[in-house]
PDB file of N, CA and C in Angstrom:
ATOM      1  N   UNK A   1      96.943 111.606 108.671  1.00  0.00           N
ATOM      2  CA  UNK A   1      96.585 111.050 107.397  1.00  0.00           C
ATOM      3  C   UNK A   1      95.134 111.389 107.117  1.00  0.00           C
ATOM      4  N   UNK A   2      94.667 111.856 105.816  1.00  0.00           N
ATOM      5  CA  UNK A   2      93.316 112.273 105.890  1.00  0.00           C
ATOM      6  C   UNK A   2      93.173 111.187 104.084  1.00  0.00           C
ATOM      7  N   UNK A   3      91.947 111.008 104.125  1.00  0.00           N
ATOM      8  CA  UNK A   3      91.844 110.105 103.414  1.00  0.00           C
ATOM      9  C   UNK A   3      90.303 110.813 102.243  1.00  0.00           C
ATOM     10  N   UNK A   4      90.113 110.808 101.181  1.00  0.00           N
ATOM     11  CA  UNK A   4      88.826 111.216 100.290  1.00  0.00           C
ATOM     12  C   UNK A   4      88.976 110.140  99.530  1.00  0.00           C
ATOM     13  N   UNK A   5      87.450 109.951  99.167  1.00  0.00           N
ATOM     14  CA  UNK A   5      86.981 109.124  98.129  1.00  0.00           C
ATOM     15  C   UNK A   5      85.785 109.420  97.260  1.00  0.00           C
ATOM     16  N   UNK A   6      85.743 109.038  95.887  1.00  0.00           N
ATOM     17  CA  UNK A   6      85.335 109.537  95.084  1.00  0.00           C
ATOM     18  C   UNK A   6      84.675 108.314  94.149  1.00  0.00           C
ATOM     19  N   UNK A   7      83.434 108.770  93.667  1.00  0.00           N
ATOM     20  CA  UNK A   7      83.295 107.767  92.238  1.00  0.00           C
ATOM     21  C   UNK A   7      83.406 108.221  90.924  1.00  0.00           C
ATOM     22  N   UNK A   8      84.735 107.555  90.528  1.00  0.00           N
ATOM     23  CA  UNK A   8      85.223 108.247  89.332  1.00  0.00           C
ATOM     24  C   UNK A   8      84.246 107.848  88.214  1.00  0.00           C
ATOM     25  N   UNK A   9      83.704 106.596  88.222  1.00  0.00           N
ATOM     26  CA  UNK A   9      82.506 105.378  87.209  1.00  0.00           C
ATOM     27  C   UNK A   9      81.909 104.385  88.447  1.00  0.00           C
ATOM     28  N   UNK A  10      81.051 104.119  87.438  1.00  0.00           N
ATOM     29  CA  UNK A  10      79.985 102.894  88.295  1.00  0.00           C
ATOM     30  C   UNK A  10      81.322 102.044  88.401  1.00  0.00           C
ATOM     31  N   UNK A  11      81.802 101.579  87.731  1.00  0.00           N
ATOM     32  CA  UNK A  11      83.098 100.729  87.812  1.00  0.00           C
ATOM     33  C   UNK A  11      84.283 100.815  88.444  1.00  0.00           C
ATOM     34  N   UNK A  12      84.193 102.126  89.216  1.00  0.00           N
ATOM     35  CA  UNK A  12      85.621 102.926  89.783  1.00  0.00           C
ATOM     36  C   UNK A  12      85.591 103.468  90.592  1.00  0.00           C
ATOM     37  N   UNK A  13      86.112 103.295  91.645  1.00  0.00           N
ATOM     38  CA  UNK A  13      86.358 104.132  92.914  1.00  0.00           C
ATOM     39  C   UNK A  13      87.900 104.982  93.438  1.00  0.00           C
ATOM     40  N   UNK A  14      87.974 106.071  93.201  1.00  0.00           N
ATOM     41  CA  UNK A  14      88.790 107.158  93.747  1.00  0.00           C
ATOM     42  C   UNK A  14      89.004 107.202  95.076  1.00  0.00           C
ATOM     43  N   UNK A  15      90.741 107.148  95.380  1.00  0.00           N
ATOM     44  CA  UNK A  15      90.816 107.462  96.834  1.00  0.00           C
ATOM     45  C   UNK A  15      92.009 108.059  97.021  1.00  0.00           C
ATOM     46  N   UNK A  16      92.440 109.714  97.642  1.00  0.00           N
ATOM     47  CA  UNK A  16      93.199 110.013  97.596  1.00  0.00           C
ATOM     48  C   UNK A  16      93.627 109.985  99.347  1.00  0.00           C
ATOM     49  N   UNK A  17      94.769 110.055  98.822  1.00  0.00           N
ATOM     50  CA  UNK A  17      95.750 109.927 100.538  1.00  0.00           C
ATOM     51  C   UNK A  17      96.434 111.422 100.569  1.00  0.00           C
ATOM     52  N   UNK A  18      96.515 111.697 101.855  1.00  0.00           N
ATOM     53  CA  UNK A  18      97.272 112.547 102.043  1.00  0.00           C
ATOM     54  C   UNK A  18      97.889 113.049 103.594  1.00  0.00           C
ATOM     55  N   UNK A  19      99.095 112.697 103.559  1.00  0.00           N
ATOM     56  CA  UNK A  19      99.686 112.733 105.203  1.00  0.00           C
ATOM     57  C   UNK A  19     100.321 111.413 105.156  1.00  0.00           C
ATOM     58  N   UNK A  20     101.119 110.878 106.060  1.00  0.00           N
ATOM     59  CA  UNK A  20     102.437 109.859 106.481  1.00  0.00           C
ATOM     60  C   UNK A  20     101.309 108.681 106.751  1.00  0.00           C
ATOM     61  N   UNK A  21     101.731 107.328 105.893  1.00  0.00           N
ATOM     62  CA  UNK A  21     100.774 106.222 106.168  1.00  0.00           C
ATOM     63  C   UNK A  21     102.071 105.403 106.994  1.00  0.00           C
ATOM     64  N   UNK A  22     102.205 106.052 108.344  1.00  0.00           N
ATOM     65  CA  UNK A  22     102.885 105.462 109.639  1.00  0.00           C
ATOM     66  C   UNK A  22     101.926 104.620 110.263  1.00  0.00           C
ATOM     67  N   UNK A  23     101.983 104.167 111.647  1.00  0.00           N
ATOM     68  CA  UNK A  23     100.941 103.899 112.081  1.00  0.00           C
ATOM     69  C   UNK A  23     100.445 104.425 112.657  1.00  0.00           C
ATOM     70  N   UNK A  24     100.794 105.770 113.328  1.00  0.00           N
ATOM     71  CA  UNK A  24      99.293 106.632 113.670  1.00  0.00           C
ATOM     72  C   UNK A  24      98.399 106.792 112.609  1.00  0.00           C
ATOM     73  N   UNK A  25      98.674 107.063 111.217  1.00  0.00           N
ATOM     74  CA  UNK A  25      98.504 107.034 109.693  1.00  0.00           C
ATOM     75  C   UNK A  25      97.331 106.208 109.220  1.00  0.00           C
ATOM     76  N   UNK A  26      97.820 105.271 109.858  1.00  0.00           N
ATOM     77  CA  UNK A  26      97.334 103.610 108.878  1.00  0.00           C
ATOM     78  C   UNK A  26      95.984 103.471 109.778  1.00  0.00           C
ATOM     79  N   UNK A  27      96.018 104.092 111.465  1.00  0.00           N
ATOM     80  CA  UNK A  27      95.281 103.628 112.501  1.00  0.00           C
ATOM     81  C   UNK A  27      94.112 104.289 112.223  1.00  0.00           C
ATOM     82  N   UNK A  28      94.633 105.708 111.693  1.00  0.00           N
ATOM     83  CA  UNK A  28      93.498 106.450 111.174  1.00  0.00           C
ATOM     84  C   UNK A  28      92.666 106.320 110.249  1.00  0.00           C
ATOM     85  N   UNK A  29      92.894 106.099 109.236  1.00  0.00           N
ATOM     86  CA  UNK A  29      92.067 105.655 108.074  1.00  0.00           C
ATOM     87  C   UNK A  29      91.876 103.849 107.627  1.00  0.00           C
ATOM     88  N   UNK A  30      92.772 103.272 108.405  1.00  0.00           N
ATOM     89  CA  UNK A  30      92.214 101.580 107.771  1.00  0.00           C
ATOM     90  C   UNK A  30      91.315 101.351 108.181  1.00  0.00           C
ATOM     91  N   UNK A  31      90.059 101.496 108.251  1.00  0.00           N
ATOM     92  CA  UNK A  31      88.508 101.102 108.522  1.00  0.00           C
ATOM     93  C   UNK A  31      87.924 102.111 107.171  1.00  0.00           C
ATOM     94  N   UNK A  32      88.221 102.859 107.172  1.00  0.00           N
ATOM     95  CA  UNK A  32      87.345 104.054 106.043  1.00  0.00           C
ATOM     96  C   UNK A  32      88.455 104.070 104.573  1.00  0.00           C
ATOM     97  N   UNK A  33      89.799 103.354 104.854  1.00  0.00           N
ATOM     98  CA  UNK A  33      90.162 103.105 103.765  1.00  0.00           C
ATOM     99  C   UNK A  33      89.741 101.773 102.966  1.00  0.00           C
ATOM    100  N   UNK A  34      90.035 101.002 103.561  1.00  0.00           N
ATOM    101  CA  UNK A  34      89.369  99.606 103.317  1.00  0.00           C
ATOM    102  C   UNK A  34      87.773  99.256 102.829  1.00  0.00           C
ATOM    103  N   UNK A  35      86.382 100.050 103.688  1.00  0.00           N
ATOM    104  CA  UNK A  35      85.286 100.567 103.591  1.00  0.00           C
ATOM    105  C   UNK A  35      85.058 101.398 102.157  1.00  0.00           C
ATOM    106  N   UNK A  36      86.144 102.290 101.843  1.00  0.00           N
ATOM    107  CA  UNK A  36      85.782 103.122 100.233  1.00  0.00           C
ATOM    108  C   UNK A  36      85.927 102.089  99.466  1.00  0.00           C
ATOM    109  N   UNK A  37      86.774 101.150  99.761  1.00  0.00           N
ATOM    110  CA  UNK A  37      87.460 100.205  98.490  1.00  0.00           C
ATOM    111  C   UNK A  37      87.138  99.125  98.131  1.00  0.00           C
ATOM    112  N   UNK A  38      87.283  98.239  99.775  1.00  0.00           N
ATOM    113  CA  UNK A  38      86.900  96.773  99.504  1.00  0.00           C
ATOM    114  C   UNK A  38      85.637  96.596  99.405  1.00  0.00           C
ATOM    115  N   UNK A  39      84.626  97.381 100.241  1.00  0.00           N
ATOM    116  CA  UNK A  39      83.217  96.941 100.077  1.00  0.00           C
ATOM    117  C   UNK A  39      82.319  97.350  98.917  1.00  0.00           C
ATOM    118  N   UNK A  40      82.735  97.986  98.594  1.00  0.00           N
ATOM    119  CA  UNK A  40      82.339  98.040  97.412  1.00  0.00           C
ATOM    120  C   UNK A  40      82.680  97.258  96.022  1.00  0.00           C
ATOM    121  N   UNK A  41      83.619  96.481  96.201  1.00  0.00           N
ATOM    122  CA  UNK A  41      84.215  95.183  95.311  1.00  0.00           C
ATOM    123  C   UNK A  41      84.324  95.697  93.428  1.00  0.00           C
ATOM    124  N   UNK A  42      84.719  97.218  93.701  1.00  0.00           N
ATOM    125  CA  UNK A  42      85.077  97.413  92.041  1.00  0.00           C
ATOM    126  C   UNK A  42      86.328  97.949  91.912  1.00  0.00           C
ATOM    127  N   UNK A  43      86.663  98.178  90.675  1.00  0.00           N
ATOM    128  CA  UNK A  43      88.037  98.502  90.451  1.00  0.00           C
ATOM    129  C   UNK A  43      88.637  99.632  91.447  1.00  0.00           C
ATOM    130  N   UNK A  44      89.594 100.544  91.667  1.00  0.00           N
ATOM    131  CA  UNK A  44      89.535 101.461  92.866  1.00  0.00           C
ATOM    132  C   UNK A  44      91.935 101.468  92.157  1.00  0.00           C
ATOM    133  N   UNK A  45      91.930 103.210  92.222  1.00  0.00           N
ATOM    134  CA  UNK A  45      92.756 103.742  92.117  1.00  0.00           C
ATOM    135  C   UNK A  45      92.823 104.949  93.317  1.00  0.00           C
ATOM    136  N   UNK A  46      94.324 104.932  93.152  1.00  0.00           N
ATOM    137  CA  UNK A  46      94.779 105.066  94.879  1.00  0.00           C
ATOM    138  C   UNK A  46      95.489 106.492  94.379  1.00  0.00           C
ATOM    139  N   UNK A  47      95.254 107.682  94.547  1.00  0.00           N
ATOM    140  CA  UNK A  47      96.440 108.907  94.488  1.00  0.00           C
ATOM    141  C   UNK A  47      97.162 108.775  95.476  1.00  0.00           C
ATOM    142  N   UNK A  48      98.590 108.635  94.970  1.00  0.00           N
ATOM    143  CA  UNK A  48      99.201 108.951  96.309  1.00  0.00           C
ATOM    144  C   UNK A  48      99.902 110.144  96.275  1.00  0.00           C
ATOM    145  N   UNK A  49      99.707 110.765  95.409  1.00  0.00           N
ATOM    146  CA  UNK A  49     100.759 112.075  95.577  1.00  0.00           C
ATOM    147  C   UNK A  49     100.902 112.782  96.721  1.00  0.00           C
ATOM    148  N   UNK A  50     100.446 113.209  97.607  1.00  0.00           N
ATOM    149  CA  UNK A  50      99.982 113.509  98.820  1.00  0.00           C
ATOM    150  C   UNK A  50     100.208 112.865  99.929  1.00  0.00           C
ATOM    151  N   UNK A  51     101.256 111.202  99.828  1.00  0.00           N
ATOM    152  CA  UNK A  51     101.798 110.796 101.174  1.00  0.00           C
ATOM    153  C   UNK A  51     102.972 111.173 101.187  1.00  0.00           C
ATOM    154  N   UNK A  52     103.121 111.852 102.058  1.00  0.00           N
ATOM    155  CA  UNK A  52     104.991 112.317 102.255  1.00  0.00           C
ATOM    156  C   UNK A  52     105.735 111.021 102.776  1.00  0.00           C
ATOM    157  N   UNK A  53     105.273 109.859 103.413  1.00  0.00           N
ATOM    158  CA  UNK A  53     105.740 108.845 103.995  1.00  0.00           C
ATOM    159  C   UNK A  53     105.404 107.471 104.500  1.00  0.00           C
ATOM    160  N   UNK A  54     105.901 106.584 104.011  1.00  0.00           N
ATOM    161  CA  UNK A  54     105.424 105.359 104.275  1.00  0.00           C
ATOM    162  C   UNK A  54     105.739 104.230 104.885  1.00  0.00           C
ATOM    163  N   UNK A  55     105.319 103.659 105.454  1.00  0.00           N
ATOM    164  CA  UNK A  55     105.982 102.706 106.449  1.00  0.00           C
ATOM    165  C   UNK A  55     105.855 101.344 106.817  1.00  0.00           C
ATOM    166  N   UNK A  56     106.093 100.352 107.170  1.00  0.00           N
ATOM    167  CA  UNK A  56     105.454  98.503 106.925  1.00  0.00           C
ATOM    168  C   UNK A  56     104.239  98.654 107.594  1.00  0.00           C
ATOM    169  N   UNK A  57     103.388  99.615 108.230  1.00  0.00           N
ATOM    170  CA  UNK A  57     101.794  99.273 108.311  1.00  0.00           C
ATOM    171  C   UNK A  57     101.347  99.895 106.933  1.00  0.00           C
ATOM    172  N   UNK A  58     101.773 100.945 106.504  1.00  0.00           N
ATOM    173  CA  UNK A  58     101.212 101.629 105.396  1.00  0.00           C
ATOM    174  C   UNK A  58     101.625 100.534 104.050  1.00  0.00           C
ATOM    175  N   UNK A  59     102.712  99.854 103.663  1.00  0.00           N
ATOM    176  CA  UNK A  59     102.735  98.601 102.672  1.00  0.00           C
ATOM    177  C   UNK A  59     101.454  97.395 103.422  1.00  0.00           C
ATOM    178  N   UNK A  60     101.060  97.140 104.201  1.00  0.00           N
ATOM    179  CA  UNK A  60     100.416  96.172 104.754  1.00  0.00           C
ATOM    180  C   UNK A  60      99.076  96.614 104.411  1.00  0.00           C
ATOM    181  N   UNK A  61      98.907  97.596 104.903  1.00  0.00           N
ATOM    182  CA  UNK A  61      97.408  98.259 104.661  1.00  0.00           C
ATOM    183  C   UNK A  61      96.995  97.964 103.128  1.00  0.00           C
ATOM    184  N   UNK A  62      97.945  98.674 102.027  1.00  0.00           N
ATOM    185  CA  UNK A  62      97.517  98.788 100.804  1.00  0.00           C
ATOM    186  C   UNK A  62      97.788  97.270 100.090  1.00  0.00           C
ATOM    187  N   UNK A  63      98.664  96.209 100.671  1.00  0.00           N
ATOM    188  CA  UNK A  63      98.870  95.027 100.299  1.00  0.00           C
ATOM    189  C   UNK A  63      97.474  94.020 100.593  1.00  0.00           C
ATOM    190  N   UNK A  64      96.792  94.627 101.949  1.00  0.00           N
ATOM    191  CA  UNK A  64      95.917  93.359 102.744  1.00  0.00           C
ATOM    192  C   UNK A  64      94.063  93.453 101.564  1.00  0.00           C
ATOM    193  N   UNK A  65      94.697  95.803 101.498  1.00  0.00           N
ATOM    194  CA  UNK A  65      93.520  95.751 100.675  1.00  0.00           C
ATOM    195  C   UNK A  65      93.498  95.106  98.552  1.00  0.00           C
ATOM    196  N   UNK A  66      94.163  95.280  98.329  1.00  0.00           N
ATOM    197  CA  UNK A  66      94.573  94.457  97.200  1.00  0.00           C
ATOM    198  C   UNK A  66      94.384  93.433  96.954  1.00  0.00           C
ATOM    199  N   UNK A  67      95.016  92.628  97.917  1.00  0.00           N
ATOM    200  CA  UNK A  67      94.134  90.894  98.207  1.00  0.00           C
ATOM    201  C   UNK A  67      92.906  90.792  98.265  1.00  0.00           C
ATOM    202  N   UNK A  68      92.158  91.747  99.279  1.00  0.00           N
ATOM    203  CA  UNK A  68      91.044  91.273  99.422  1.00  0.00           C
ATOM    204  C   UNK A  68      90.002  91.798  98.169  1.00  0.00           C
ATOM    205  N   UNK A  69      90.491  92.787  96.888  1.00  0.00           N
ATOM    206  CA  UNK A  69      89.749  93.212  96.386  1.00  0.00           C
ATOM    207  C   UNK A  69      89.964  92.130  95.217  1.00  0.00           C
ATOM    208  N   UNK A  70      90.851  91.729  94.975  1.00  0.00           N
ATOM    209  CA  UNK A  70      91.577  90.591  93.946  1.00  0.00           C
ATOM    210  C   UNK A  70      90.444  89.510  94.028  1.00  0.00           C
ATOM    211  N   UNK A  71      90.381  89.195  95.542  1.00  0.00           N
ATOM    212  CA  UNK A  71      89.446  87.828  95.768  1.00  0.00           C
ATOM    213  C   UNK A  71      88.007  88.662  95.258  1.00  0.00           C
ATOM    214  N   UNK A  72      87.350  89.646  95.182  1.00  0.00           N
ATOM    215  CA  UNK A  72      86.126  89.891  94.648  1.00  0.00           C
ATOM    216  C   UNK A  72      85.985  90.442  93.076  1.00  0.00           C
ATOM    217  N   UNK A  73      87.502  90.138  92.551  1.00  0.00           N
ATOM    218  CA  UNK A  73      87.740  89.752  91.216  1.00  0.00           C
ATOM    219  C   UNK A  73      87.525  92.038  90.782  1.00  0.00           C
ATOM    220  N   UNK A  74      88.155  92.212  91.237  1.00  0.00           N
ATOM    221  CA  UNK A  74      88.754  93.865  91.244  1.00  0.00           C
ATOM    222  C   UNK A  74      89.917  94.213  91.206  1.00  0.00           C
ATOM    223  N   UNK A  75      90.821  95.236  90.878  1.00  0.00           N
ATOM    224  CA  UNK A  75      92.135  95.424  90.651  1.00  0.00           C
ATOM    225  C   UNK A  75      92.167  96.925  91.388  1.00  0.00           C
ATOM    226  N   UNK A  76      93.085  96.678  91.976  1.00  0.00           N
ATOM    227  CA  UNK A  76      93.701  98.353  92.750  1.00  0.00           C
ATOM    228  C   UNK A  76      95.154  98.926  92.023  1.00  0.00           C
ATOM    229  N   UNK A  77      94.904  99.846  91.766  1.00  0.00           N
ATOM    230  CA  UNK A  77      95.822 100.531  91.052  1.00  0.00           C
ATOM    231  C   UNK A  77      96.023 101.621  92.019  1.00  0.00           C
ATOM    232  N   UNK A  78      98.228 102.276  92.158  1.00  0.00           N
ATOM    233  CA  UNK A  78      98.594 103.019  93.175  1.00  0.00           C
ATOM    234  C   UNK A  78      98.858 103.539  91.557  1.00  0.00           C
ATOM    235  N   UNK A  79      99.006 105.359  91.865  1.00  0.00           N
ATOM    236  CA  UNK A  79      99.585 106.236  91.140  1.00  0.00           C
ATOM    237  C   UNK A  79     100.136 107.290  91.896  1.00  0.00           C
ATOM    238  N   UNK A  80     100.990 108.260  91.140  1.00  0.00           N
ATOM    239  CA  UNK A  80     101.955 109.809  92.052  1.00  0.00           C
ATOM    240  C   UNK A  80     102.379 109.477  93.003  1.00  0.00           C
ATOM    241  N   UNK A  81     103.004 108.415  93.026  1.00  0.00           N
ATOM    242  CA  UNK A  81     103.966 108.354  94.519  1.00  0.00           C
ATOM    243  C   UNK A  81     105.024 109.191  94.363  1.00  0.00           C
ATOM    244  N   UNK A  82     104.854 109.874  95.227  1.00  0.00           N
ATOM    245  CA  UNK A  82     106.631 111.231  95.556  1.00  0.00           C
ATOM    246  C   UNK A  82     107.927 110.007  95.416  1.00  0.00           C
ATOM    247  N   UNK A  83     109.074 110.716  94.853  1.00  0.00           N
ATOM    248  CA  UNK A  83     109.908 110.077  94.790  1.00  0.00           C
ATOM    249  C   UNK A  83     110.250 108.939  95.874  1.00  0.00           C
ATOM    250  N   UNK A  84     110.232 109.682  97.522  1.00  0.00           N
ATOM    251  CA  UNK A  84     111.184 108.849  98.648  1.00  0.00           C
ATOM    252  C   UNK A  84     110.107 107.873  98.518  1.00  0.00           C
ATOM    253  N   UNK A  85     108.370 108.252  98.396  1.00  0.00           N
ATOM    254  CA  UNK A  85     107.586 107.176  98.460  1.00  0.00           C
ATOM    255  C   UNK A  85     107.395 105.620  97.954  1.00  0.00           C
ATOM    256  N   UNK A  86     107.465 106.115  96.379  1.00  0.00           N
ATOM    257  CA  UNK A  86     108.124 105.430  95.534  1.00  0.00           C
ATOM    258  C   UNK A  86     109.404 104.490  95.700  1.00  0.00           C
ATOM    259  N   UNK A  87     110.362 105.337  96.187  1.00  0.00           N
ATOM    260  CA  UNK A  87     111.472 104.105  96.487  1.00  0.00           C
ATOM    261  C   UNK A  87     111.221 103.229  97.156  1.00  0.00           C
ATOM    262  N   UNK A  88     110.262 103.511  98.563  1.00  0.00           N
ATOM    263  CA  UNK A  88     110.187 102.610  99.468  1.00  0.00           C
ATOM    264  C   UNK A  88     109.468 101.552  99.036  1.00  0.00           C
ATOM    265  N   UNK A  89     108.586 102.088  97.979  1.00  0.00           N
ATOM    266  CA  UNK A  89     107.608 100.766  96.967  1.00  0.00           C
ATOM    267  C   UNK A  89     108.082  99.869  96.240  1.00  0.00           C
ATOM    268  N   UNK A  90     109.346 100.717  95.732  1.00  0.00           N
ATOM    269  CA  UNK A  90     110.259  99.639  95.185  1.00  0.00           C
ATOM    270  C   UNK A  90     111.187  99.044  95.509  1.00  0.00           C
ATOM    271  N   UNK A  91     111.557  99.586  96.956  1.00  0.00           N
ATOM    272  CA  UNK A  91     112.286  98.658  97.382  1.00  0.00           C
ATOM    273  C   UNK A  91     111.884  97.480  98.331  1.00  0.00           C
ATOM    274  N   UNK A  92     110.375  97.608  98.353  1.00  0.00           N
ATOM    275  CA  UNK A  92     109.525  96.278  98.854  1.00  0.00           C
ATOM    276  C   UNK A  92     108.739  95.643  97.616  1.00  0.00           C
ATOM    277  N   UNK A  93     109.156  95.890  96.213  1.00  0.00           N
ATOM    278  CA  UNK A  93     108.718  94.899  95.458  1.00  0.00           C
ATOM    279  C   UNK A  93     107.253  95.102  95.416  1.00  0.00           C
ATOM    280  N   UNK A  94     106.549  95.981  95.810  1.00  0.00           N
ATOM    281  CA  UNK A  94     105.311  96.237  95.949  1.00  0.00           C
ATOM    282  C   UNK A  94     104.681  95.970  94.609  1.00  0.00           C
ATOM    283  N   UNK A  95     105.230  96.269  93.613  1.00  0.00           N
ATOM    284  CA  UNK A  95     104.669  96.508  91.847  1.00  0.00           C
ATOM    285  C   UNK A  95     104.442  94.834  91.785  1.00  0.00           C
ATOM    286  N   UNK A  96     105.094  93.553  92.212  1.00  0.00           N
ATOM    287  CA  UNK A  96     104.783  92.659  92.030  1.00  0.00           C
ATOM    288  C   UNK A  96     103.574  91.698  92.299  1.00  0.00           C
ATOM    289  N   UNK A  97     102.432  92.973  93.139  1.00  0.00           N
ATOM    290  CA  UNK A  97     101.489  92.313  93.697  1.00  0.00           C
ATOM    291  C   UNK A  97     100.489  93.712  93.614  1.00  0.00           C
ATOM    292  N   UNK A  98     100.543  95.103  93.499  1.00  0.00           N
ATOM    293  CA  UNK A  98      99.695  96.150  92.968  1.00  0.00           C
ATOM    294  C   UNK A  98     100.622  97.007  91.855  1.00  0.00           C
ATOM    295  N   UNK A  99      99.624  96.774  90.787  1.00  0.00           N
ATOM    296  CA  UNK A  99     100.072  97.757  89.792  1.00  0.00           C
ATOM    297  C   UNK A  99     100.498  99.274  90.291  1.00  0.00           C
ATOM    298  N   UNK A 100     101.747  99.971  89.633  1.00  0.00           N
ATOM    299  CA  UNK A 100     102.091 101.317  90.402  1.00  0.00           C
ATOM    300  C   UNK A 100     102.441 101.726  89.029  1.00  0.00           C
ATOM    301  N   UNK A 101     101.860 103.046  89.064  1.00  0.00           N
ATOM    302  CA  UNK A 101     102.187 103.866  87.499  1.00  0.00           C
ATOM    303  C   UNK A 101     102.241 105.621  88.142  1.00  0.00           C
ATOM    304  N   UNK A 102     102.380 106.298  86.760  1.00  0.00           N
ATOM    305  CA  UNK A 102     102.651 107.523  87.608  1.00  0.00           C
ATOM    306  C   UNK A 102     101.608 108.402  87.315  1.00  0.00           C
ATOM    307  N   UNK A 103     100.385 108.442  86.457  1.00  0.00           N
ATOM    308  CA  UNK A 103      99.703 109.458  86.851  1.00  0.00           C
ATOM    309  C   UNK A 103      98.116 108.510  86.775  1.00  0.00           C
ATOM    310  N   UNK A 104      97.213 109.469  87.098  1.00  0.00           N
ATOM    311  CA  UNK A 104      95.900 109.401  86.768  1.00  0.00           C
ATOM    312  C   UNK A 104      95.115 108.448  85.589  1.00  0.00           C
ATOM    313  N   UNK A 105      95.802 109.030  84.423  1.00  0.00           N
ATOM    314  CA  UNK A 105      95.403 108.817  83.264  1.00  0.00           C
ATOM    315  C   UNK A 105      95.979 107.105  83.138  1.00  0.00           C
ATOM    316  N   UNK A 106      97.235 107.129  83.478  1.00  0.00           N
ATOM    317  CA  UNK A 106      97.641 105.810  83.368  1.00  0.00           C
ATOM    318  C   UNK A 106      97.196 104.574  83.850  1.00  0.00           C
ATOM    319  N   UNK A 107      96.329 104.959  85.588  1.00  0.00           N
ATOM    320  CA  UNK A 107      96.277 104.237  86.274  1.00  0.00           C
ATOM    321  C   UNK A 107      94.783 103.698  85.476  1.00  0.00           C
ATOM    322  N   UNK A 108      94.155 104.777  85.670  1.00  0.00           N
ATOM    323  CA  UNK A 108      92.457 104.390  84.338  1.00  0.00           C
ATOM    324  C   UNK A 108      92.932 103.843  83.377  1.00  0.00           C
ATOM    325  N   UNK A 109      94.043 104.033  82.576  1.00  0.00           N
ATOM    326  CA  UNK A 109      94.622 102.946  81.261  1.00  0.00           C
ATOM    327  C   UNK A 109      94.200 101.579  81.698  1.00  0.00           C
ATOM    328  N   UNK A 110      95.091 101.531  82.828  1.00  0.00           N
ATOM    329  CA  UNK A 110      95.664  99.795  83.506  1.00  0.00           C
ATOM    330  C   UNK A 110      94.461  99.331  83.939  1.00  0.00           C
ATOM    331  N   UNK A 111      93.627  99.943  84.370  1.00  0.00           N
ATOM    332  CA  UNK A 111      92.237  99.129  84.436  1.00  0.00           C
ATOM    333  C   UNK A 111      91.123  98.674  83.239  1.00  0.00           C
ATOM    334  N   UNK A 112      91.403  99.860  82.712  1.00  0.00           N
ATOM    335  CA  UNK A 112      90.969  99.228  81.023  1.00  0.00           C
ATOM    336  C   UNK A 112      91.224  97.974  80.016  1.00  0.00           C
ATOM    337  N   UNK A 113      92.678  97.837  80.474  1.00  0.00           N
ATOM    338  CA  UNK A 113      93.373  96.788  79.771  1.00  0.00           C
ATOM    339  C   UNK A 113      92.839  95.535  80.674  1.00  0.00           C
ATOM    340  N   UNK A 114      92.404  95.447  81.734  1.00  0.00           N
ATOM    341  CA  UNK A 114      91.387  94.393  82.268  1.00  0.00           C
ATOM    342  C   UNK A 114      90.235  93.647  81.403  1.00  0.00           C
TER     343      UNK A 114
END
């Protein structure tokens, strides 16, 4: 799993994924994923086009960081999940607790409407 981050705005933080958020995955980047996102306490959109696979540490990871960015009054937005990815998001109900849309443009929409 290799992980980049970016400042899209003073208000926005970019983070793209790319590789299986298994738990060798999750082991790798949850300190420097969490670190781009949470500490910095601003809005923060997630590319995922680039995970081929996901797994209950990889929903945990992006669930634990969500919460904690929620409590510093921030919103995380997931976008481009590959289809199988996607299913697995929806079939854990994930959209009911992080916004999931499908591109770029959308995900910057959904933070706007904040």
């Amino acid at each position: 799993m290799e992980l980049a981050s970016t400042e899209i705005s003073e208000k926005i933080t970019g983070v793209t994924l790319n590789g299986r958020l298994d738990a060798a995955g999750v082991d790798r980047i949850d300190l420097p994923f969490t670190a781009a996102i949470v500490t910095r306490a601003r809005n923060a959109i997630v590319d995922m086009s680039g995970v081929s696979f996901i797994a209950s540490m990889g929903i945990r990871l992006l669930i634990s960081t969500a919460r904690a960015l929620r409590l510093k009054g921030s919103t995380l937005v997931l976008f481009g999940a590959p289809e199988l990815v996607q299913g697995v998001l929806d079939d854990a109900a994930i959209d009911q607790i992080i916004p999931i849309v499908a591109t770029k443009e959308q995900a910057l929409a959904r933070l706007a409407e904040r």
